[in-house]
Protein backbone atom coordinates (compact mmCIF):
# COMPACT_ATOMS: atom_id res chain seq x y z
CA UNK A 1 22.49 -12.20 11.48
CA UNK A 2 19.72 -9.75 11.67
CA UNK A 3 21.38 -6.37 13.09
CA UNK A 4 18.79 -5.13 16.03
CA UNK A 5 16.05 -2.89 15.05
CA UNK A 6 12.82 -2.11 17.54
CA UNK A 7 9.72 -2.98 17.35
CA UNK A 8 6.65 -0.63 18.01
CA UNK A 9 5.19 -1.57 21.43
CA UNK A 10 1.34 -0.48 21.15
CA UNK A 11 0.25 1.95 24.11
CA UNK A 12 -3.19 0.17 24.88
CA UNK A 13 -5.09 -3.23 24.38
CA UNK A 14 -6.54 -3.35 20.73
CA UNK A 15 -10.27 -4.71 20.97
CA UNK A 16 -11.33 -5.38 17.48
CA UNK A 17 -15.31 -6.74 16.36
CA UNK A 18 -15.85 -9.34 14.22
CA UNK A 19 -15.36 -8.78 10.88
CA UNK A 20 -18.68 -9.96 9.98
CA UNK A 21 -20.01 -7.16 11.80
CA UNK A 22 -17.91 -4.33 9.84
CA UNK A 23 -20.85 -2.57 7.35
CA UNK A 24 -20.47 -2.52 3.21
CA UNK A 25 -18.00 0.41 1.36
CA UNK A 26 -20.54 2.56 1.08
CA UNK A 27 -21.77 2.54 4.48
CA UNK A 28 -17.89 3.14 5.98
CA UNK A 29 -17.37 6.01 3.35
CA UNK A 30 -20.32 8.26 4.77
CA UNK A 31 -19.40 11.23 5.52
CA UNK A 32 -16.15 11.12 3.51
CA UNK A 33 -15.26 13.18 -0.26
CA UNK A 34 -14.18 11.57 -3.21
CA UNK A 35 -12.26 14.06 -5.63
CA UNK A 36 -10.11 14.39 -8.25
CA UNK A 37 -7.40 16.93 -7.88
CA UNK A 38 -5.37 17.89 -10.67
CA UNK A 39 -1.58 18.83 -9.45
CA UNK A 40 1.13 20.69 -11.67
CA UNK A 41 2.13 17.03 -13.38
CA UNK A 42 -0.88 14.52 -12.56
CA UNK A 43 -4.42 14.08 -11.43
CA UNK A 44 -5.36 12.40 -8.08
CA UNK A 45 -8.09 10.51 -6.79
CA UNK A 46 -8.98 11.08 -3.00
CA UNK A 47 -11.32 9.79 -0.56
CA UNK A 48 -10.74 12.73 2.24
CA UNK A 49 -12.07 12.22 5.68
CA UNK A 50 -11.38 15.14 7.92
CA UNK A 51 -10.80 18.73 7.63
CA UNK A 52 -8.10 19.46 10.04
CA UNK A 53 -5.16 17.76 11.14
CA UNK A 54 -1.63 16.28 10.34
CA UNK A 55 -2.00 15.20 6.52
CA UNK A 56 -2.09 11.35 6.20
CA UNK A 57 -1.97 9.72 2.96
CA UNK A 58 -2.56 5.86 2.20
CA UNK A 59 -1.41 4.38 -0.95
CA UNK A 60 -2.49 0.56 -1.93
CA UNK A 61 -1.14 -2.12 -3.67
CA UNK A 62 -0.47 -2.92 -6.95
CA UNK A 63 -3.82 -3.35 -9.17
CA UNK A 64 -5.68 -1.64 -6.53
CA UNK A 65 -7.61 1.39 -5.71
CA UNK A 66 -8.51 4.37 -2.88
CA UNK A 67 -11.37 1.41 -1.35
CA UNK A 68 -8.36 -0.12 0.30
CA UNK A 69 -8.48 1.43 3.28
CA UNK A 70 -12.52 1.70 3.24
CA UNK A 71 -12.50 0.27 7.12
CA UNK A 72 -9.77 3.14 8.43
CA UNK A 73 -10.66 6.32 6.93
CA UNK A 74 -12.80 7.56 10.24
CA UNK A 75 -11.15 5.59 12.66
CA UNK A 76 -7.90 7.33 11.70
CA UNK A 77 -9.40 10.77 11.16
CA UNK A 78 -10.86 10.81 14.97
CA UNK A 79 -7.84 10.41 15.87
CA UNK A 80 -6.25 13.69 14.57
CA UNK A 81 -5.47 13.10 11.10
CA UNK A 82 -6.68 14.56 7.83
CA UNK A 83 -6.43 11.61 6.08
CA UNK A 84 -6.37 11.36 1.97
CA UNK A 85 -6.72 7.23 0.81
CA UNK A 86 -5.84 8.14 -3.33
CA UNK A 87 -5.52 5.93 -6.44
CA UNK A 88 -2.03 5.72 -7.04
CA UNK A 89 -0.40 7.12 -10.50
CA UNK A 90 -1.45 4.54 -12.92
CA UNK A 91 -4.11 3.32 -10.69
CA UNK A 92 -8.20 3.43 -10.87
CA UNK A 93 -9.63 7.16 -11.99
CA UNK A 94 -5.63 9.07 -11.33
CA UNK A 95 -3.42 9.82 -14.15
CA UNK A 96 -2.56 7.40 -16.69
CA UNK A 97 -0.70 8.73 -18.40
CA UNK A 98 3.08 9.49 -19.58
CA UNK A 99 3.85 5.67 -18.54
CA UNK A 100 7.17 4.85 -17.21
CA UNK A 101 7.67 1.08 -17.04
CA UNK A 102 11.30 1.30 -16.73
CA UNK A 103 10.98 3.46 -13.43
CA UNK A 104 7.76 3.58 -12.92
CA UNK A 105 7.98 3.71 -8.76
CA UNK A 106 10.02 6.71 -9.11
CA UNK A 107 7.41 8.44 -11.31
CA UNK A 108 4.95 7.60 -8.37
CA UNK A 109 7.02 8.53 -5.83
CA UNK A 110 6.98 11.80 -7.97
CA UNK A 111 2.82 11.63 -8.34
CA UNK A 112 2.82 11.81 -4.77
CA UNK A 113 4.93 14.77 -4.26
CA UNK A 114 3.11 16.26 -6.88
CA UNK A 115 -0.32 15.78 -4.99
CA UNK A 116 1.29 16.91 -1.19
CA UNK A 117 1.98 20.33 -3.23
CA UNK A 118 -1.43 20.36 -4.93
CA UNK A 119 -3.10 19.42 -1.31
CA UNK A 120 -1.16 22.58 0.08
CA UNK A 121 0.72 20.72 2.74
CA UNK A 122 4.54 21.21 2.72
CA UNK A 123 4.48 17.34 4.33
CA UNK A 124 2.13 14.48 4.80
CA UNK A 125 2.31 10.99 6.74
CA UNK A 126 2.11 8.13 4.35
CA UNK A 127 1.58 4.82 4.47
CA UNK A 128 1.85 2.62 1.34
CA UNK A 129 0.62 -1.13 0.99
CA UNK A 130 2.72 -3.67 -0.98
CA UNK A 131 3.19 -1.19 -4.56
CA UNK A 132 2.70 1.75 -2.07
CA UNK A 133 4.91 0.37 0.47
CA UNK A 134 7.88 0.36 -2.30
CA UNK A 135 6.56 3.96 -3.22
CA UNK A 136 6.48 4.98 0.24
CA UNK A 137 10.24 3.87 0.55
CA UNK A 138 10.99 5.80 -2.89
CA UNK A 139 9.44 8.75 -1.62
CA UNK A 140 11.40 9.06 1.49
CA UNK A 141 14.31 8.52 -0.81
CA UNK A 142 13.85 11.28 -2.89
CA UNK A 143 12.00 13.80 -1.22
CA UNK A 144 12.68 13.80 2.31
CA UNK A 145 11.50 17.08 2.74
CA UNK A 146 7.85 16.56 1.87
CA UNK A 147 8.34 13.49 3.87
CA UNK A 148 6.45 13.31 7.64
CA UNK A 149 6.57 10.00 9.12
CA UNK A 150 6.25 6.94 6.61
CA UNK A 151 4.62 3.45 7.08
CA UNK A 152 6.22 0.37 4.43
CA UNK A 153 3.40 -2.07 4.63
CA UNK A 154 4.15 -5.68 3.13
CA UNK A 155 6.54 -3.95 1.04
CA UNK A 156 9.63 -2.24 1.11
CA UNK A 157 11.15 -1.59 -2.90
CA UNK A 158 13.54 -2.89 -4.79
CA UNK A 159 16.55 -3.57 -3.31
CA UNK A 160 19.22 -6.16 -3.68
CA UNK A 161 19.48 -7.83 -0.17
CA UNK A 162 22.53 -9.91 1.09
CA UNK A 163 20.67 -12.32 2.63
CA UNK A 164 17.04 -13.94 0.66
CA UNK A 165 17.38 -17.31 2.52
CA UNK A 166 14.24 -16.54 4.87
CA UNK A 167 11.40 -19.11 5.86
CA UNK A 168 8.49 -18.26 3.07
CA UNK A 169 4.87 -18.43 3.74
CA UNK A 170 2.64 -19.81 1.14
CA UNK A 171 1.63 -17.91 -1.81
CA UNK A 172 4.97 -16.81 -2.99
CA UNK A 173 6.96 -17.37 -6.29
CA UNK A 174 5.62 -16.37 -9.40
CA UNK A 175 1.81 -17.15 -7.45
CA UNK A 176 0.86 -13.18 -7.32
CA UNK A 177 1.49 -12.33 -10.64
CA UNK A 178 -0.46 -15.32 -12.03
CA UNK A 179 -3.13 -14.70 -10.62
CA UNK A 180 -2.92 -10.60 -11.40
CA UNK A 181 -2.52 -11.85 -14.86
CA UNK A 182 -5.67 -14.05 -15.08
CA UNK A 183 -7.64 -11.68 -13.20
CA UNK A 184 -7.16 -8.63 -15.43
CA UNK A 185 -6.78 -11.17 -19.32
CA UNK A 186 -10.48 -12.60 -18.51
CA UNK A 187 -11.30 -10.49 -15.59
CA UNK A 188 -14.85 -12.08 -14.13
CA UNK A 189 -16.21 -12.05 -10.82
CA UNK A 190 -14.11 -16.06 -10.03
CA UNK A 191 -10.78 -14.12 -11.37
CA UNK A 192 -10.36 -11.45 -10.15
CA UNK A 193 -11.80 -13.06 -6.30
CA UNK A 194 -9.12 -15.86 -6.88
CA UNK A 195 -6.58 -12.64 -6.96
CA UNK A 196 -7.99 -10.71 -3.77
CA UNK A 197 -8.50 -13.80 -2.35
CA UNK A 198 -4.39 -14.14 -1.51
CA UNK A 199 -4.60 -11.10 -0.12
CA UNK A 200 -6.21 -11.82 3.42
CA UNK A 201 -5.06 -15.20 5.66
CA UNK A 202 -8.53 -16.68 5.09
CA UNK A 203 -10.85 -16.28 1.83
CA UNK A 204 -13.83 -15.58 3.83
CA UNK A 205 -12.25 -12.38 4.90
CA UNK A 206 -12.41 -10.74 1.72
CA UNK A 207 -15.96 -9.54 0.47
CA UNK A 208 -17.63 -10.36 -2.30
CA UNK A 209 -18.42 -6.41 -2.23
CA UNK A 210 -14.71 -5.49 -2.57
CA UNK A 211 -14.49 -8.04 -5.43
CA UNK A 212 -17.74 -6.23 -7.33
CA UNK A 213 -15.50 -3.10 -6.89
CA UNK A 214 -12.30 -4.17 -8.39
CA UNK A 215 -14.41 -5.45 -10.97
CA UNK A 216 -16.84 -2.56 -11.87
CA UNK A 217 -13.40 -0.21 -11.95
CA UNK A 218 -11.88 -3.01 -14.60
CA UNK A 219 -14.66 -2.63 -16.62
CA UNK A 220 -14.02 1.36 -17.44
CA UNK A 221 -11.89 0.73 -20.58
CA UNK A 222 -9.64 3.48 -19.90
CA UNK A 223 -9.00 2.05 -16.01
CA UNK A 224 -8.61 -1.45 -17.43
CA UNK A 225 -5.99 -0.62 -20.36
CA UNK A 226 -3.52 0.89 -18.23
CA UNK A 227 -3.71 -2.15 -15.44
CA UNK A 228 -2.92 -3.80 -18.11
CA UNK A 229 -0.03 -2.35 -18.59
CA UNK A 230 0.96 -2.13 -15.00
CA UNK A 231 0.50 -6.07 -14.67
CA UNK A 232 2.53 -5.80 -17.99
CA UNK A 233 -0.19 -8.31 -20.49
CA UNK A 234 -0.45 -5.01 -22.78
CA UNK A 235 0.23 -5.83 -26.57
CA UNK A 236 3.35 -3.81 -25.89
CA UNK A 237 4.60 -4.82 -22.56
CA UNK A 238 7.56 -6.96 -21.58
CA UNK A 239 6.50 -9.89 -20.37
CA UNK A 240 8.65 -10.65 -17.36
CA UNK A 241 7.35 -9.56 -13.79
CA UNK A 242 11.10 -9.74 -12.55
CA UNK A 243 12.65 -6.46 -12.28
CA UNK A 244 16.38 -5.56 -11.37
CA UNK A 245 16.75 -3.98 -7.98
CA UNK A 246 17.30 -0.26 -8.09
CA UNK A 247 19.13 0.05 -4.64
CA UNK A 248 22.00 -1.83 -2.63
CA UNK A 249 21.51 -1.99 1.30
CA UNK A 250 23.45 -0.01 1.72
CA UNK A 251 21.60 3.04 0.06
CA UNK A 252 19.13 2.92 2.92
CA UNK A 253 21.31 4.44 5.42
CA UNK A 254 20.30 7.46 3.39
CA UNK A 255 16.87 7.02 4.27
CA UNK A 256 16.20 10.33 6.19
CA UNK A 257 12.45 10.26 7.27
CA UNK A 258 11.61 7.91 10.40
CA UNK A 259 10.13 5.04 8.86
CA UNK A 260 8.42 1.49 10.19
CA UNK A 261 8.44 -1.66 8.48
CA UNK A 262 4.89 -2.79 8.79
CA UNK A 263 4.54 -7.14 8.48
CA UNK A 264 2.15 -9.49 8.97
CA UNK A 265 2.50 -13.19 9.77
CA UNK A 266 1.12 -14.32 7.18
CA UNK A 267 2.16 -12.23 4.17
CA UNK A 268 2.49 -14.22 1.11
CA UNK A 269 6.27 -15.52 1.03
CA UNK A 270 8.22 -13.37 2.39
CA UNK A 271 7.11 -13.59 5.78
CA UNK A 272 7.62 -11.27 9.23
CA UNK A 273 11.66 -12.35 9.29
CA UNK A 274 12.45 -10.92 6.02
CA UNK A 275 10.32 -7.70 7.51
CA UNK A 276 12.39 -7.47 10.89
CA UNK A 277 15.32 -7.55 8.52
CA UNK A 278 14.42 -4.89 6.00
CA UNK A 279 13.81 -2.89 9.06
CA UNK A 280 17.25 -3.16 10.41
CA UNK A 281 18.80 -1.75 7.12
CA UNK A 282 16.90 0.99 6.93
CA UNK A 283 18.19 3.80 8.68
CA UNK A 284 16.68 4.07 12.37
CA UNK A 285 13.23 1.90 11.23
CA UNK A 286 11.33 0.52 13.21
CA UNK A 287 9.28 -2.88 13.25
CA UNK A 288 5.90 -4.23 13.36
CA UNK A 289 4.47 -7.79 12.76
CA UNK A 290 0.79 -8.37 13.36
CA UNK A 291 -0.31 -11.93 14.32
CA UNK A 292 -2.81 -13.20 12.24
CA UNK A 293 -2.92 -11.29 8.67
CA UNK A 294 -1.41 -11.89 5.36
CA UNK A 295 -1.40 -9.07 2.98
CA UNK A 296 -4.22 -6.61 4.31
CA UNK A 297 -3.56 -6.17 7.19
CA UNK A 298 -5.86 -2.82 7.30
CA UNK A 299 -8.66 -4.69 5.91
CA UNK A 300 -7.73 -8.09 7.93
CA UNK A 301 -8.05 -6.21 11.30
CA UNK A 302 -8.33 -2.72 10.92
CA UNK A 303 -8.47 -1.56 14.57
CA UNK A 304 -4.57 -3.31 15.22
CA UNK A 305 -3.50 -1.24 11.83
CA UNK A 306 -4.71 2.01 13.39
CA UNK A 307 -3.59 1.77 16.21
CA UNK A 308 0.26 1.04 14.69
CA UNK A 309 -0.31 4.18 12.80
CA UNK A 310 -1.43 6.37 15.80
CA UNK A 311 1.32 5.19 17.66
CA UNK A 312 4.28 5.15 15.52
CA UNK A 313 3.15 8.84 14.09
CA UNK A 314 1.50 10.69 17.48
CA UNK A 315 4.14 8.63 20.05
């Protein structure tokens, strides 16, 4: 039985446009900054938008880049917050480099401390996406006192939960890391679409311009070797996906920062019921589900994921 947790109530009607209407990448990142920032331990890739404001960071998922969150940078920033979207540690033009693949969402979690410091800000807001979702739960973890308000989206860590008999939405199993597999050993345009493609709750969502990024960042040798070993199809990688869970449920009472458990309807597998239940063992979470998304949900309707943000870190 799933211990009561509450869900965010949004303060106003969302109205969203069609996403046929939303402009390309390049269009939505006017008026942003892409830079690297080198911190004490690791470099950073940032899209900034905004020069004032409570620090907001957004982290994507696993394989993935800063582009994720192409669609909320302004929104988000005209609505008080300085926001950073960065390529996580192993990710796109970030650090590489020392790999940890026995730990390697602690040495994130770490990256990201590391970059809060090198921003100046003794705190920032962060929301993480699947990968960044577990980082965002490691973070608040282990450095609580960097740690504003943090958003789990579609994913919540490793942890070794007592109950795993929830409905599942398609897409689950060993389908994701097929497909991450395929897309980066003969990455083409058909791969690595097939792989972004279970992202969103219906293929025409995702752009072929999104797809053309993903590609063109797999194609800088450096970028591509070390998704390879993140996806772990290097020479020299294990080759199981399966990892054993670093935390019991019971380590979550620990969890210090406020926190919401972000889920979507139609997230791949595990769907909203295995959220709502994360949420109520993490210490005073709250919960979210959006109708109508699977694994992108700030892509898949990005006025709804602002407005979760705004509310759950301004109400």
């Amino acid at each position: 039985m799933v211990t009561s947790v509450e869900t965010l109530k949004l303060s106003k009607e969302v109205k969203a446009r069609p996403l046929s209407e939303w402009p390309t990448i390049a269009v939505e990142l006017l008026g942003t900054q892409t830079r690297l920032i080198q911190g004490k331990q690791y470099r950073h890739r940032v899209i900034e938008c905004g020069d004032s404001g409570e620090p907001l960071i957004l982290i994507h998922g696993i394989g993935g880049h800063a582009e994720t969150y192409a669609r909320n940078l302004h929104n988000l920033k005209n609505n008080g917050f300085h926001v950073f979207a960065i390529d996580a540690l192993y990710h796109g033009f970030s650090s590489h480099q020392p790999y940890d693949d026995d730990d390697r969402t602690t040495r994130q979690a770490e990256a990201l401390a590391d970059l809060i410091d090198a921003l100046g800000f003794p705190y920032a807001h962060v929301e993480g996406e699947s990968m960044g979702g577990a980082i965002t739960m490691e973070f608040g973890l282990k450095f609580p006192e960097k740690s504003g308000k943090l958003i789990m989206n579609t994913g919540v860590g490793g942890v070794n939960w007592k109950k795993t008999d929830f409905p599942q939405n398609p897409g689950g199993g060993d389908t994701l890391a097929e497909l991450s597999k395929a897309s980066i050993l003969t990455p083409s345009f058909e791969t690595v679409r097939k792989r972004m493609e279970w992202l969103v709750a219906e293929p025409s969502r995702m752009t072929d311009e999104m797809v053309d990024v993903r590609l063109r960042l797999y194609s800088f040798q450096d970028v591509y070797e070390s998704i390879k070993r993140v996806y772990r199809v290097a020479d020299d990688s294990p080759r199981d996906w399966n990892r054993e869970p670093k935390y019991e449920e019971e380590d979550l009472q620990g969890f210090k920062p406020d926190g919401l458990v972000f889920w979507t309807e139609k997230n791949p597998g595990q769907g909203p019921a295995f959220g709502e239940y994360a949420a109520s063992k993490i210490r005073g979470a709250k919960f979210y589900n959006m109708l109508d998304a699977a694994h992108w949900p700030q892509w898949e309707k990005p006025e709804e994921h602002d407005q979760v943000l705004i509310d759950f870190i301004l109400g």
